[in-house]
Structures are given as structure tokens and as C-alpha cells.
N, C-alpha and C. Protein backbone atom coordinates (compact mmCIF):
# COMPACT_ATOMS: atom_id res chain seq x y z
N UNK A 1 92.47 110.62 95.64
CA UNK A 1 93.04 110.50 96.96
C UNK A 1 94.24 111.44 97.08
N UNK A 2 94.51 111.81 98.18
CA UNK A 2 95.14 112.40 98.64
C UNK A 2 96.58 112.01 99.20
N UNK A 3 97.55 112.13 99.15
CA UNK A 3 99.12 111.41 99.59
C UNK A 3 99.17 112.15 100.67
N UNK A 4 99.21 111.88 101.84
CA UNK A 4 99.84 112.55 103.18
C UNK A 4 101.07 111.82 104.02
N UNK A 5 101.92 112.27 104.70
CA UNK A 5 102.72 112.00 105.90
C UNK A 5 102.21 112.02 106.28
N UNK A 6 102.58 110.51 107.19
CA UNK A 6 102.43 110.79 108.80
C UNK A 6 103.67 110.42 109.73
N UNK A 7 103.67 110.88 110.81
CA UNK A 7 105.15 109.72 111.99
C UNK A 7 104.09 108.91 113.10
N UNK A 8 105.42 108.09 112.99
CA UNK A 8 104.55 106.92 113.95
C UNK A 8 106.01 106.74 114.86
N UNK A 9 105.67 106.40 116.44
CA UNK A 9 106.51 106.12 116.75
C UNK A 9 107.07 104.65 116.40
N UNK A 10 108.07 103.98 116.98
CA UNK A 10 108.19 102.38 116.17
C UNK A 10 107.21 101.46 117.39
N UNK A 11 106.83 102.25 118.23
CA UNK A 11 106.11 100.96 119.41
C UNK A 11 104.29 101.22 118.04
N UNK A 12 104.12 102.46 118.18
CA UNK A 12 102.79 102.69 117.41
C UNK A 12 103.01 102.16 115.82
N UNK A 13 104.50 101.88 115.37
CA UNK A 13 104.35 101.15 113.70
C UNK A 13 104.21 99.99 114.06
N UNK A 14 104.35 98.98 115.25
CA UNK A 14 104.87 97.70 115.42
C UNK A 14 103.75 97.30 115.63
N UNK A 15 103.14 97.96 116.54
CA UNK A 15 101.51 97.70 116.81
C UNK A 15 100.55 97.72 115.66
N UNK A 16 100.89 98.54 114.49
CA UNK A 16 100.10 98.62 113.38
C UNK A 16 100.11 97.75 112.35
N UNK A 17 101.27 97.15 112.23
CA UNK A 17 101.81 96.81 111.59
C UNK A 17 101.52 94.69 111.93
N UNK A 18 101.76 94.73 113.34
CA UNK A 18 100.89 93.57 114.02
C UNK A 18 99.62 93.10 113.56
N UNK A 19 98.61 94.42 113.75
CA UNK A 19 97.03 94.49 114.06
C UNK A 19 96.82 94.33 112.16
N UNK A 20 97.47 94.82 111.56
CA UNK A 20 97.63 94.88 109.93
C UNK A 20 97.68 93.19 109.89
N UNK A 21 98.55 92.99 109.85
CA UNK A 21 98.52 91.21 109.95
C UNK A 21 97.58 90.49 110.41
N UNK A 22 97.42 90.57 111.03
CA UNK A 22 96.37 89.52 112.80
C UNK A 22 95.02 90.14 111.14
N UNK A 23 94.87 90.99 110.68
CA UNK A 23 92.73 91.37 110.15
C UNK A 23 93.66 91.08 109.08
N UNK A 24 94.47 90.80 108.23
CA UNK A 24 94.75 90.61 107.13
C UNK A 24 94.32 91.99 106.04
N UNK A 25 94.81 93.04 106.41
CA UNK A 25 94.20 93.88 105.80
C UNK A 25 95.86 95.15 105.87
N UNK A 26 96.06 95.85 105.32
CA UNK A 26 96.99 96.57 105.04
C UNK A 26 96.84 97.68 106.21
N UNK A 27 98.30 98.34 106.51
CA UNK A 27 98.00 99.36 107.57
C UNK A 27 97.75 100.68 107.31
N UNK A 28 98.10 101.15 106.05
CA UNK A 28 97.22 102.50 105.55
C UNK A 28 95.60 102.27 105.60
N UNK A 29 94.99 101.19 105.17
CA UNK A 29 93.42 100.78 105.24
C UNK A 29 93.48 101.05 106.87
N UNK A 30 93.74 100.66 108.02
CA UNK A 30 93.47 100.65 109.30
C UNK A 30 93.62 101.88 109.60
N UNK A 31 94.55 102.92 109.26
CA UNK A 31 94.93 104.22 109.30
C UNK A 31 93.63 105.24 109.10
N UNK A 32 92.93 104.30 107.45
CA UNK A 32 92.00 105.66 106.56
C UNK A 32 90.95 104.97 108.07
N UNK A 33 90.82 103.94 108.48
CA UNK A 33 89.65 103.51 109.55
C UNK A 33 89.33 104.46 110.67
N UNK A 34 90.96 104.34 110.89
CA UNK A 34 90.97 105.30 112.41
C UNK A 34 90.17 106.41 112.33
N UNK A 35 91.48 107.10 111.05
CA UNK A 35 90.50 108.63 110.84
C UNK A 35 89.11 108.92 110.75
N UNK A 36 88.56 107.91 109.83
CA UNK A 36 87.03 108.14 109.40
C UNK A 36 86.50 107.88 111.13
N UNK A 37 86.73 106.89 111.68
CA UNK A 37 86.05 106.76 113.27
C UNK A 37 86.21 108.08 113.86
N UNK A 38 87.67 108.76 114.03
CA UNK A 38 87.93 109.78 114.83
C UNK A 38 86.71 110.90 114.29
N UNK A 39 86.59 111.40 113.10
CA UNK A 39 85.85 112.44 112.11
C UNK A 39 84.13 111.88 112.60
N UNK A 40 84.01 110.74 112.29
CA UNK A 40 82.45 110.61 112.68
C UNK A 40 82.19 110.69 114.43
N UNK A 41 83.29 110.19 115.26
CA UNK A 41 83.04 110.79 116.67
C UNK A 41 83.08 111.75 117.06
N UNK A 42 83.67 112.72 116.30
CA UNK A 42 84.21 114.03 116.55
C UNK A 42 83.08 115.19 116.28
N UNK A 43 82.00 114.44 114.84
CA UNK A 43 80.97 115.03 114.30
C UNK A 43 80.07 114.72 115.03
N UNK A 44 79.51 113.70 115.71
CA UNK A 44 78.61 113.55 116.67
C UNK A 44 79.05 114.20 117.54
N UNK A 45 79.73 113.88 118.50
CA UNK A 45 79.86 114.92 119.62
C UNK A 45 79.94 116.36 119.24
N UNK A 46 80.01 117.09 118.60
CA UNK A 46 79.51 118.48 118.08
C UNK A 46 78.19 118.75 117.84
N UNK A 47 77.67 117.68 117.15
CA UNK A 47 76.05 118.21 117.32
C UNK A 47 75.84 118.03 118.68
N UNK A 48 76.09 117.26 119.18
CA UNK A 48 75.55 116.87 120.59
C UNK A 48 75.57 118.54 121.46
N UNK A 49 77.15 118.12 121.44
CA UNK A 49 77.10 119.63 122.29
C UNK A 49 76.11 120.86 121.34
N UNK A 50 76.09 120.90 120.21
CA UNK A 50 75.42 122.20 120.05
C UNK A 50 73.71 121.71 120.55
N UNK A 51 73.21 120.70 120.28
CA UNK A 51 71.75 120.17 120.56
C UNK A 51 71.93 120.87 121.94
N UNK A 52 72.86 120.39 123.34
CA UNK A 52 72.87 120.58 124.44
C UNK A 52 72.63 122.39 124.97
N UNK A 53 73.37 123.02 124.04
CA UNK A 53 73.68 124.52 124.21
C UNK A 53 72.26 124.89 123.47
N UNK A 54 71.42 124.37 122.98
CA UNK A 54 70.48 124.88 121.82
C UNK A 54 69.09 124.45 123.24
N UNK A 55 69.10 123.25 123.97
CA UNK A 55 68.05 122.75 124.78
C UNK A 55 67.55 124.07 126.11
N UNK A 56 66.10 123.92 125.69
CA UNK A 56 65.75 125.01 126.17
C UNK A 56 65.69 126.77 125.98
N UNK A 57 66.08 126.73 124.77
CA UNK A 57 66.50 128.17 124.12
C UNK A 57 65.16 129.03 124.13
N UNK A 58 63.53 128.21 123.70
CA UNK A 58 62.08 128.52 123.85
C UNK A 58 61.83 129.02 125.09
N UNK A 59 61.76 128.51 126.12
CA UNK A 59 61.25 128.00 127.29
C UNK A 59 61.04 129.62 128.00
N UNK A 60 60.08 129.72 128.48
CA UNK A 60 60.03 131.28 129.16
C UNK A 60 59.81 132.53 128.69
N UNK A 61 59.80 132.27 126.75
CA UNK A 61 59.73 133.52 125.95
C UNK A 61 58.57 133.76 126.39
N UNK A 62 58.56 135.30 126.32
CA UNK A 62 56.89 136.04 126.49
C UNK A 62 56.83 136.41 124.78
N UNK A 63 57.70 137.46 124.47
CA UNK A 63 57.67 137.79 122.64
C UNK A 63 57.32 136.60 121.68
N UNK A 64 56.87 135.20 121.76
CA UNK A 64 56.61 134.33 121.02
C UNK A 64 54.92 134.42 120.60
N UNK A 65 54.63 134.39 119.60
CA UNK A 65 52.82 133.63 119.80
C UNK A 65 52.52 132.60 120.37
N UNK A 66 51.08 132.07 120.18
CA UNK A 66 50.84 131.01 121.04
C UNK A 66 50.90 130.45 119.61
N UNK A 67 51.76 128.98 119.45
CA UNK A 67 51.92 128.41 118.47
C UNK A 67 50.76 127.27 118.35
N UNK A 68 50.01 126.78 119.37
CA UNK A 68 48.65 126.12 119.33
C UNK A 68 47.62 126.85 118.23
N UNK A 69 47.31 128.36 118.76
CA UNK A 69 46.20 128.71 118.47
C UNK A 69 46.92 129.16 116.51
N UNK A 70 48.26 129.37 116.24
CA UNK A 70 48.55 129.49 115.00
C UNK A 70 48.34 128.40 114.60
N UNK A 71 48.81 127.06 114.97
CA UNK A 71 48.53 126.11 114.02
C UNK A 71 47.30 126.07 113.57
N UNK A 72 46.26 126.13 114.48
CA UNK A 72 44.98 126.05 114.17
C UNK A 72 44.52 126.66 113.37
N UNK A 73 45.26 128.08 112.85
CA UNK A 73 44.72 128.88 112.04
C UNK A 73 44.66 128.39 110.57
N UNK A 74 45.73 127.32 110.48
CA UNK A 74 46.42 127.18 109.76
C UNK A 74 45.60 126.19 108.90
N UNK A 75 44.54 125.71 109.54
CA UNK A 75 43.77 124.29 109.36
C UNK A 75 42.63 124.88 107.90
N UNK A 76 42.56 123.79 107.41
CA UNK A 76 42.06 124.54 105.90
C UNK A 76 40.20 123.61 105.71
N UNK A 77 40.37 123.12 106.75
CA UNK A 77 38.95 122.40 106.60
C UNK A 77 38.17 122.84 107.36
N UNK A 78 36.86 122.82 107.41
CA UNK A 78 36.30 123.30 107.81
C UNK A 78 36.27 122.93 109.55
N UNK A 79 35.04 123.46 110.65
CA UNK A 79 35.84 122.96 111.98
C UNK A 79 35.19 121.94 112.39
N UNK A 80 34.03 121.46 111.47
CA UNK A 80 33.36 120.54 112.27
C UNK A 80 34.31 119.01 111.57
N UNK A 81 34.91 118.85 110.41
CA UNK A 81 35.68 118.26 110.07
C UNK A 81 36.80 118.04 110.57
N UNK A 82 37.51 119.00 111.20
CA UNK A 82 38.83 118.92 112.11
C UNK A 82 38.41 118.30 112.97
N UNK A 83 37.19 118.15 113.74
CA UNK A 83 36.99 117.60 115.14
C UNK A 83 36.58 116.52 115.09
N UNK A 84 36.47 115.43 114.13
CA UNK A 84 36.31 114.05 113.85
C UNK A 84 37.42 113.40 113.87
């Protein structure tokens, strides 16, 4: 682990320091909580947005193959077997 500073104002230590009490749990533990929540919301919403910026990127190419008739090529059995 890592030792870091932080500042808190005294309304944000009093509150922590409260909420630390009330879950019976220490206020550095509620602290490492926050962060890990902030980091995993922060990481979803980044894929998101890149998924969003990425949607539709295919759509309209002419330079693509027809990816139907490749898959098909792709088929290793014979054709009267594929069609069962």
C-alpha cells in the first residue's frame, strides 16, 4: 500500500468521521471505497463513451467484402451438411 495525503475540509472530516461511526467501519476504509467507486465509474463511463464514438463506424463502407459470403467460405463441411 501506498501512504498518501489528503485535506478534508472539517464539515467533509465531520461527516466522515460520523458516517465512519454510524457503519462501524474506519474512515480511511470509506475513503479506499469512495475511490475504488469513483475509478470503476469513471472506467465505465469511458468505455461507454468510446463504444458510443465507435457505434456505427461499418455502416456505409463500400471497400469492405461481403462478410456473409466470406464466412461461408470459411465452412469446412461439405454443403449438403451445412444445410441440415
Amino acid at each position: 500500500m501506498i501512504k498518501t495525503e489528503i485535506e478534508l475540509t472539517e464539515q467533509q472530516n465531520t461527516a466522515l468521521q460520523t458516517l465512519a461511526s454510524q457503519l462501524g467501519t474506519k474512515p480511511i476504509e470509506l475513503i479506499g471505497q469512495a475511490i475504488n467507486n469513483l475509478l470503476t465509474n469513471w472506467d465505465q463511463e469511458t468505455r461507454l463513451q468510446k463504444m458510443r464514438v465507435a457505434r456505427g463506424i461499418w455502416k456505409n463502407r463500400e471497400d469492405l467484402p461481403n462478410f456473409e459470403e466470406l464466412r461461408h467460405s470459411w465452412q469446412r463441411l461439405p454443403p449438403s451438411v451445412n444445410e441440415l
